[in-house]
C-alpha atoms as a PDB file:
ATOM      1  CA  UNK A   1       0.000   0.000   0.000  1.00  0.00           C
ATOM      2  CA  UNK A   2       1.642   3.505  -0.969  1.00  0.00           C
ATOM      3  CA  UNK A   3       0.736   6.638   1.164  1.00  0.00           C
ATOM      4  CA  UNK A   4      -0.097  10.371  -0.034  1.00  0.00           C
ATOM      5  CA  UNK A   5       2.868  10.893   2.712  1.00  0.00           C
ATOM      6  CA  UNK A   6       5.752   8.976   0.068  1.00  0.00           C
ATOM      7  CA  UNK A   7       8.620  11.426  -0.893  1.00  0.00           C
ATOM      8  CA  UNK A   8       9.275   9.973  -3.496  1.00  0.00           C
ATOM      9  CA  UNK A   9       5.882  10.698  -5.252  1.00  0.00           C
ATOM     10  CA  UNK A  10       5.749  13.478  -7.218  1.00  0.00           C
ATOM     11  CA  UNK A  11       3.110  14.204  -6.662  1.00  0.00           C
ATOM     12  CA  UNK A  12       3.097  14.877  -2.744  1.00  0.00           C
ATOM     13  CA  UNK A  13       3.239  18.269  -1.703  1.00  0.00           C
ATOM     14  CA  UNK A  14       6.123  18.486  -0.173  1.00  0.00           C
ATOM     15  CA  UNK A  15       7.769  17.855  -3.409  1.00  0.00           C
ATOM     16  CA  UNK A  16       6.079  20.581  -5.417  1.00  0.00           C
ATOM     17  CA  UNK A  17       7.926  24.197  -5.583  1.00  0.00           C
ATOM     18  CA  UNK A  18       4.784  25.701  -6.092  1.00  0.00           C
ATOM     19  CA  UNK A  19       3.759  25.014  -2.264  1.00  0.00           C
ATOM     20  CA  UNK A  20       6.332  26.650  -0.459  1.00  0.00           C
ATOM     21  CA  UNK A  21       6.154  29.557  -2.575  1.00  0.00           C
ATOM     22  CA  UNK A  22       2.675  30.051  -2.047  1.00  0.00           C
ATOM     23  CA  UNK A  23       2.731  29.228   1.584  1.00  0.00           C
ATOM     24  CA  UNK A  24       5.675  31.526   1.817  1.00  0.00           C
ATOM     25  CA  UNK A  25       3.751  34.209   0.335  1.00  0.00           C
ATOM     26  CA  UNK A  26       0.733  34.052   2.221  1.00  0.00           C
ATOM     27  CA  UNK A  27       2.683  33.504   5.248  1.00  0.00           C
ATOM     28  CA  UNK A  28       4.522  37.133   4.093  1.00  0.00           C
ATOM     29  CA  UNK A  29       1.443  39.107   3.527  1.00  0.00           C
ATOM     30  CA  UNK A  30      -0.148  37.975   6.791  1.00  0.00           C
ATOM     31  CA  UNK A  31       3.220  39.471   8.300  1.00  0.00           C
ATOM     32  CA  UNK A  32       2.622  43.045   6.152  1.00  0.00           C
ATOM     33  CA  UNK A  33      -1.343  43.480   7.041  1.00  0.00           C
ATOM     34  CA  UNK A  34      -0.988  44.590  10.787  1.00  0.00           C
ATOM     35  CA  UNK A  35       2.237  47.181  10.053  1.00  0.00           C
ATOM     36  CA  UNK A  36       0.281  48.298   6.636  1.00  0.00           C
ATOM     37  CA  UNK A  37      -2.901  48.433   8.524  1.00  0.00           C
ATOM     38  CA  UNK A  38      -1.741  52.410  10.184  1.00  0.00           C
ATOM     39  CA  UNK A  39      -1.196  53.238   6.853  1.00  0.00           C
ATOM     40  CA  UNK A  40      -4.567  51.900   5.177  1.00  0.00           C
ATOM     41  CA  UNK A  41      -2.840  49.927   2.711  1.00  0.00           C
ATOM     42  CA  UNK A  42      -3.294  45.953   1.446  1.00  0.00           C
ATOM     43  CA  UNK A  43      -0.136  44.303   0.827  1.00  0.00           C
ATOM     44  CA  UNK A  44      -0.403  44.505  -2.801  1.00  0.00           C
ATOM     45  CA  UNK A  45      -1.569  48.572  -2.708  1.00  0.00           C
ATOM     46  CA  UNK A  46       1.821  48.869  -0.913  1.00  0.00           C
ATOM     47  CA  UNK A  47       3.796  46.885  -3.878  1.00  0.00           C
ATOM     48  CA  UNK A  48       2.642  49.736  -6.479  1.00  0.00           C
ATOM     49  CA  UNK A  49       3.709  52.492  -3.501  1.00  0.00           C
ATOM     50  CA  UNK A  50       6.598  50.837  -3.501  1.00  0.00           C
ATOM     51  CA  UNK A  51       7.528  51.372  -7.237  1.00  0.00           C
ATOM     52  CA  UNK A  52       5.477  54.609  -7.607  1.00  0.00           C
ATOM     53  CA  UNK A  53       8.050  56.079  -4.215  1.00  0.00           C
ATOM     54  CA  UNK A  54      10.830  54.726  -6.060  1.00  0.00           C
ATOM     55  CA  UNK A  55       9.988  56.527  -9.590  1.00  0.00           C
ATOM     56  CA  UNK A  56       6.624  58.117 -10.257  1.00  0.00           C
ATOM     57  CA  UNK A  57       5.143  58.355 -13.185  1.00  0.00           C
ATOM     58  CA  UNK A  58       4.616  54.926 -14.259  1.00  0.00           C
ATOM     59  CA  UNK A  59       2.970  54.025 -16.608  1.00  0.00           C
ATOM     60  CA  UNK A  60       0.063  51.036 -16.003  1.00  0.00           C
ATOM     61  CA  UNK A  61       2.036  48.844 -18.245  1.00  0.00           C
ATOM     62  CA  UNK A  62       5.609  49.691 -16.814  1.00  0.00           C
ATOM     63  CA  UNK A  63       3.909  49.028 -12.917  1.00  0.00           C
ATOM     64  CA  UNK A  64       2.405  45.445 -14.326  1.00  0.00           C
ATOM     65  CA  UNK A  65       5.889  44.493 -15.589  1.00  0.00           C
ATOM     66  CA  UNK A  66       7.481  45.493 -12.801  1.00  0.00           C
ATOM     67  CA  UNK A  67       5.280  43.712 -10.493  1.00  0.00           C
ATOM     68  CA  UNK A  68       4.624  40.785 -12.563  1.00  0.00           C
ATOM     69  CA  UNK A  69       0.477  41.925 -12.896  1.00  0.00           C
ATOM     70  CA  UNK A  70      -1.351  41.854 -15.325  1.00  0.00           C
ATOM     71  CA  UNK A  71      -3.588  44.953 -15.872  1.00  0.00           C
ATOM     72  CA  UNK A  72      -6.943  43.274 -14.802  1.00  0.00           C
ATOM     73  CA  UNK A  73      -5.108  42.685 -11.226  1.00  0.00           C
ATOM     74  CA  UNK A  74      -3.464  46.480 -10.977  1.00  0.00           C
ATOM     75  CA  UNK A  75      -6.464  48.195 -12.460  1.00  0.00           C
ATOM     76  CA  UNK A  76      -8.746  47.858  -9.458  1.00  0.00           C
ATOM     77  CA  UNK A  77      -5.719  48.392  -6.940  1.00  0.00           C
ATOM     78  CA  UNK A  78      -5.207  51.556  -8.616  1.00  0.00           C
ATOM     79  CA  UNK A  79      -8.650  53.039  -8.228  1.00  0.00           C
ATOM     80  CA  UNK A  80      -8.794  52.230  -4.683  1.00  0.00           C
ATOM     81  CA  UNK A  81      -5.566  54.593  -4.211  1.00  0.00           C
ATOM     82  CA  UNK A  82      -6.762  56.979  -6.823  1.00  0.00           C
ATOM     83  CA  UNK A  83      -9.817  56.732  -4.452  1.00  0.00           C
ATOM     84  CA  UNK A  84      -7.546  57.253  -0.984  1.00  0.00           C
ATOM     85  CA  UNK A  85      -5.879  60.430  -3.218  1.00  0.00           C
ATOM     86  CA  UNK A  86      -2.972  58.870  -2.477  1.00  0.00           C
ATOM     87  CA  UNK A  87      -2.302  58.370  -6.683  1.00  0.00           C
ATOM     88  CA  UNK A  88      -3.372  60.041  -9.883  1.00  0.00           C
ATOM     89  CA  UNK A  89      -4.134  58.078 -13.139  1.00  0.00           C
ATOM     90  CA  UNK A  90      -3.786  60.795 -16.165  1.00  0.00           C
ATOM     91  CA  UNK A  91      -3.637  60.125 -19.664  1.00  0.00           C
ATOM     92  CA  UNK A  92       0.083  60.426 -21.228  1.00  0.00           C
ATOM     93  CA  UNK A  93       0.365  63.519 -23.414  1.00  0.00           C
ATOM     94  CA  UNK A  94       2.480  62.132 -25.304  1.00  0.00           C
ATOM     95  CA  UNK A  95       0.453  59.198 -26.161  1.00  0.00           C
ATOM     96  CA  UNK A  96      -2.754  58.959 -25.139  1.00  0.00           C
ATOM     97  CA  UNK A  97      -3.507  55.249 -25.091  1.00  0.00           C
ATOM     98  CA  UNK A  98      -1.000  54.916 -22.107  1.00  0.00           C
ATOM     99  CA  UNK A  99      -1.941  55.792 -18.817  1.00  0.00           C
ATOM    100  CA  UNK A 100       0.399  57.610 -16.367  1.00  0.00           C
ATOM    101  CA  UNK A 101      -0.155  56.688 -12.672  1.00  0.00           C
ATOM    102  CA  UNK A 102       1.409  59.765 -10.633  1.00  0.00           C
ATOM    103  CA  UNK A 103       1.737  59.988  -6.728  1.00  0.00           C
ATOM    104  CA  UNK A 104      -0.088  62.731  -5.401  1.00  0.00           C
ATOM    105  CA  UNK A 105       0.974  64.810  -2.075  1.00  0.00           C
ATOM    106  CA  UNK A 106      -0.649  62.414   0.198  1.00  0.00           C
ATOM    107  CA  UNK A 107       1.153  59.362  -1.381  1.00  0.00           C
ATOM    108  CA  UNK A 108       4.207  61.209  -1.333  1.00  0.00           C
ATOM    109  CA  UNK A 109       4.045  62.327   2.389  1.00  0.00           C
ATOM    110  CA  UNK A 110       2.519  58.244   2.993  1.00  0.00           C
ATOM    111  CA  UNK A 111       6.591  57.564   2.144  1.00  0.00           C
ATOM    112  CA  UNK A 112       7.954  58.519   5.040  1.00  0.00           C
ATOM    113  CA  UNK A 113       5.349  56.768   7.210  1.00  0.00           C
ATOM    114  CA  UNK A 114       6.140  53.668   5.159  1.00  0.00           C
ATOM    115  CA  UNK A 115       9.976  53.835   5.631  1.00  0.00           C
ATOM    116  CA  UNK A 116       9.260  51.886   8.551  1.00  0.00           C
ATOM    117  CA  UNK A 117       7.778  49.143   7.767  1.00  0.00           C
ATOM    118  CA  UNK A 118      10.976  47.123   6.533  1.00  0.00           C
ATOM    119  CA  UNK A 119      12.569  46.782   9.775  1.00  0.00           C
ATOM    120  CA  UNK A 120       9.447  46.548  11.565  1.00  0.00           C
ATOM    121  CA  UNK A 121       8.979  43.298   9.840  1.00  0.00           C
ATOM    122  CA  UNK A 122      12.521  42.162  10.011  1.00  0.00           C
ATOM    123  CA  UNK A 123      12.438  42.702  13.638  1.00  0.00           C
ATOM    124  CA  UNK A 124       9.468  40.204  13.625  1.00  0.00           C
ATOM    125  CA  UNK A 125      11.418  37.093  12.007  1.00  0.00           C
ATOM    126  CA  UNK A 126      13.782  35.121  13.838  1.00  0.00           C
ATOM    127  CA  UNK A 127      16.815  35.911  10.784  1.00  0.00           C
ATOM    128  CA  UNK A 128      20.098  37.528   9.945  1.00  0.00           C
ATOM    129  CA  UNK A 129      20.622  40.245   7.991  1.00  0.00           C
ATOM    130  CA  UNK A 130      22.776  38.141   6.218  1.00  0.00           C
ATOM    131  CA  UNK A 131      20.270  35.603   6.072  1.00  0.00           C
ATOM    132  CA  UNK A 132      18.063  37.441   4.500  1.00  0.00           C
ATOM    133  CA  UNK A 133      19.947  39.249   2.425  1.00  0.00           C
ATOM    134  CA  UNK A 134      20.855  34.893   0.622  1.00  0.00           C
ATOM    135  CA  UNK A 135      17.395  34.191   1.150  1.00  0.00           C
ATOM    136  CA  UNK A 136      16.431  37.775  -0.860  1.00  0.00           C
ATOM    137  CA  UNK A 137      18.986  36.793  -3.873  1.00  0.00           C
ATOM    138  CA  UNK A 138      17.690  33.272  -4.094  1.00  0.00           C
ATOM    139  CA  UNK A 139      14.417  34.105  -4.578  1.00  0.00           C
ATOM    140  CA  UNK A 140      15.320  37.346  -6.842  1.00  0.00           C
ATOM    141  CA  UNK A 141      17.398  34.446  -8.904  1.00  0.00           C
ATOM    142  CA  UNK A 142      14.076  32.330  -9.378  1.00  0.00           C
ATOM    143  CA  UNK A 143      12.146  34.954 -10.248  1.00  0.00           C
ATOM    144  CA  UNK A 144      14.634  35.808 -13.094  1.00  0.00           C
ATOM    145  CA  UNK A 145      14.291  32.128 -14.281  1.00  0.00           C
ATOM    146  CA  UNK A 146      10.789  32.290 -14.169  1.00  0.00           C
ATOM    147  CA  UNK A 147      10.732  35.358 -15.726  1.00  0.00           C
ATOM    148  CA  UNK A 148      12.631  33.844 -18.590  1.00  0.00           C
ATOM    149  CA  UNK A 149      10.547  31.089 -19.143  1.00  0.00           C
ATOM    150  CA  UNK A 150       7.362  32.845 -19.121  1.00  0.00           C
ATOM    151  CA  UNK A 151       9.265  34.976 -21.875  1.00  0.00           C
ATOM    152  CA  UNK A 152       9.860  32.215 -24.039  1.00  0.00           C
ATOM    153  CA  UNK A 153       6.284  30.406 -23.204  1.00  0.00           C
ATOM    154  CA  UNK A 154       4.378  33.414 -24.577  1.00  0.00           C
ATOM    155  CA  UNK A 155       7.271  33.855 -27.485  1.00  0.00           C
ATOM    156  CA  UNK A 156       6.303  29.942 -28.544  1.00  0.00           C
ATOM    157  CA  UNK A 157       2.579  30.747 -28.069  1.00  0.00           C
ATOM    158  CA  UNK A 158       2.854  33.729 -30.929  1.00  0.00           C
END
């Protein structure tokens, strides 16, 4: 008789890659929502701050790639913080089928607030800086290879 619990099936969870990296993610946004909380941001609202604080304008498309999202998953994030005036969505002048999402004061000013929220969760996890600083490349790495695959995926799909 062969149990679910055999390691070498593979098809038990413990030997999928998918399953630690969503557990690990969940497990990471639980750890954001009571430090984002003060701020009245989700997790994923705090992603586009993230890259609008580091560069703003963006365009829709330039905040997707950056964040791996598609546009029907950052659309609706967007309008709630166009809706907390915390970002502006504006047509491009330039070209007018882009949209330019622009931080207003209030998301500007939400930066500093936010500049605390790295340690604060740092300070929560039993780690190294140095720990985390491997464990940060590692994953950066796989999401590079990922990345690349999903590049040529879609390139073979054309």
């Amino acid at each position: 008789m062969t149990t679910n619990a055999d390691a070498t099936n593979d098809l038990a969870l413990e030997m999928q890659l998918c399953f630690p990296l969503y557990a690990a993610s969940n497990l990471i946004a639980r750890l954001y929502r009571p430090v984002l909380k003060p701020l009245g941001l989700t997790y994923p609202q705090y992603l586009v701050m993230l890259v609008l604080w580091e560069s703003s304008p963006q365009s829709i498309g330039g905040l997707g790639e950056k964040l791996h999202l598609d546009s029907g998953t950052l659309t609706p994030l967007i309008k709630r913080l166009v809706a907390g005036d915390l970002v502006s969505r504006n047509r491009d002048p330039s070209d007018d089928r882009r949209v330019l999402v622009s931080l207003t004061e209030k998301g500007r000013a939400l930066r500093t607030e936010a500049a605390r929220v790295p340690q604060s969760l740092v300070d929560g996890l039993a780690i190294t800086t140095g720990e985390l600083e491997h464990l940060r490349g590692e994953v950066q790495n796989l999401v590079r290879i990922l990345t690349a695959s999903d590049a040529r995926t879609a390139a073979d799909n054309r």
